[in-house]
Protein backbone atom coordinates (compact mmCIF):
# COMPACT_ATOMS: atom_id res chain seq x y z
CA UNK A 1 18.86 98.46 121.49
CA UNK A 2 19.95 95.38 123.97
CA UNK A 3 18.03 94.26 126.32
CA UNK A 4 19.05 96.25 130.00
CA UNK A 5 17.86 94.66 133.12
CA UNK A 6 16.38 97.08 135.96
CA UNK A 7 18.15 98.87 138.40
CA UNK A 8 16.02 96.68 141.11
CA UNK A 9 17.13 93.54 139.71
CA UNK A 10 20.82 94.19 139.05
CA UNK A 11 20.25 95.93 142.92
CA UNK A 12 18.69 92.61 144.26
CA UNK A 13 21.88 90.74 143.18
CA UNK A 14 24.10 92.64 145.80
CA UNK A 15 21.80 91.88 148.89
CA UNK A 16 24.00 90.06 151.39
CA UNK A 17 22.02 90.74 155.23
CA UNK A 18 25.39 89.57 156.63
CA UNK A 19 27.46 92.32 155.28
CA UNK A 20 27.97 95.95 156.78
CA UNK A 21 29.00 97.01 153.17
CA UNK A 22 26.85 99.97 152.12
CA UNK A 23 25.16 98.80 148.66
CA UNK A 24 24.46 95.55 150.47
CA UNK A 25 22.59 97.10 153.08
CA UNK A 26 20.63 99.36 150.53
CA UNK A 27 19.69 96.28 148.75
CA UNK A 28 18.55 94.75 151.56
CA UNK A 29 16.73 97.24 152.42
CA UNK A 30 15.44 98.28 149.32
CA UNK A 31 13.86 94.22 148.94
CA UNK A 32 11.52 95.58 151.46
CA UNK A 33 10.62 99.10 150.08
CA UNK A 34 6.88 97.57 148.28
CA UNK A 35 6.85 100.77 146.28
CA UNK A 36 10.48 101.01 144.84
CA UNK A 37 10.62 101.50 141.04
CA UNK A 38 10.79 97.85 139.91
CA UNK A 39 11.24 97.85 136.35
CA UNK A 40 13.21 101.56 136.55
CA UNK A 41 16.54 102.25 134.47
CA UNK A 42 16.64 105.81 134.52
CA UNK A 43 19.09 107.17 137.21
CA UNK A 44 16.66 110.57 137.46
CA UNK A 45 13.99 108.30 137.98
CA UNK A 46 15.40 106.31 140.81
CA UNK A 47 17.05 109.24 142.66
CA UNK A 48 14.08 111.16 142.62
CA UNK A 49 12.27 108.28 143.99
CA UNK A 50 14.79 107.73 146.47
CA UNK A 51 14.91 111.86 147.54
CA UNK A 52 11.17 111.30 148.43
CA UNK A 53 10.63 107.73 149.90
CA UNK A 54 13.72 106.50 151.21
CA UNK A 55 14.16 107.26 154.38
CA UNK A 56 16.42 103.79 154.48
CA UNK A 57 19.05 105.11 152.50
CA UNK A 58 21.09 107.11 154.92
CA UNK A 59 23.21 109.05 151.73
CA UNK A 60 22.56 109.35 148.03
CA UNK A 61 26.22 108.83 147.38
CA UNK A 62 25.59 105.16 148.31
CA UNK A 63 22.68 105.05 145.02
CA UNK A 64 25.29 106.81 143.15
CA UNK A 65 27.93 104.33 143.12
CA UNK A 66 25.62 101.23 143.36
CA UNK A 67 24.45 103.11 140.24
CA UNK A 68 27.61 103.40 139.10
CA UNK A 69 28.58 99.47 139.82
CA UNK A 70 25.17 98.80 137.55
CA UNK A 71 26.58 100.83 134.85
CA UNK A 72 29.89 99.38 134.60
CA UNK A 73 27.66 95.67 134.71
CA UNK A 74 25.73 96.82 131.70
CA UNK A 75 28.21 98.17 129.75
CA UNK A 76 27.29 101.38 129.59
């Protein structure tokens, strides 16, 4: 199986803290979150995370298509 980066690091390339698009802020915020799944792949993983310690993330629909974008990145 290829090599997949993590969800945090494809997620860290889509920071921008001058843009009021929604993955951007997530990933801006999410730089911050000390606890956030680092080396995570697993969309169940993250989302559960997320459900429980997130209070930055205003709607899970914004993790599902930044999910979504990292898909498409990986190829899968």
């Amino acid at each position: 199986m290829a090599y997949r980066e993590s969800f945090y690091r494809f997620l860290m390339t889509q920071r921008d803290p001058d843009s009021t698009d929604e993955v951007a802020q997530f990933a801006n915020n999410a730089q911050h979150d000390q606890t956030f799944p680092k080396q995570a792949q697993d969309y169940e993983e993250i989302s559960d995370y997320l459900e429980l310690n997130a209070g930055y993330l205003p709607s899970m629909s914004i993790f599902d298509h930044a999910y979504q974008l990292y898909l498409d990145k990986m190829n899968y």
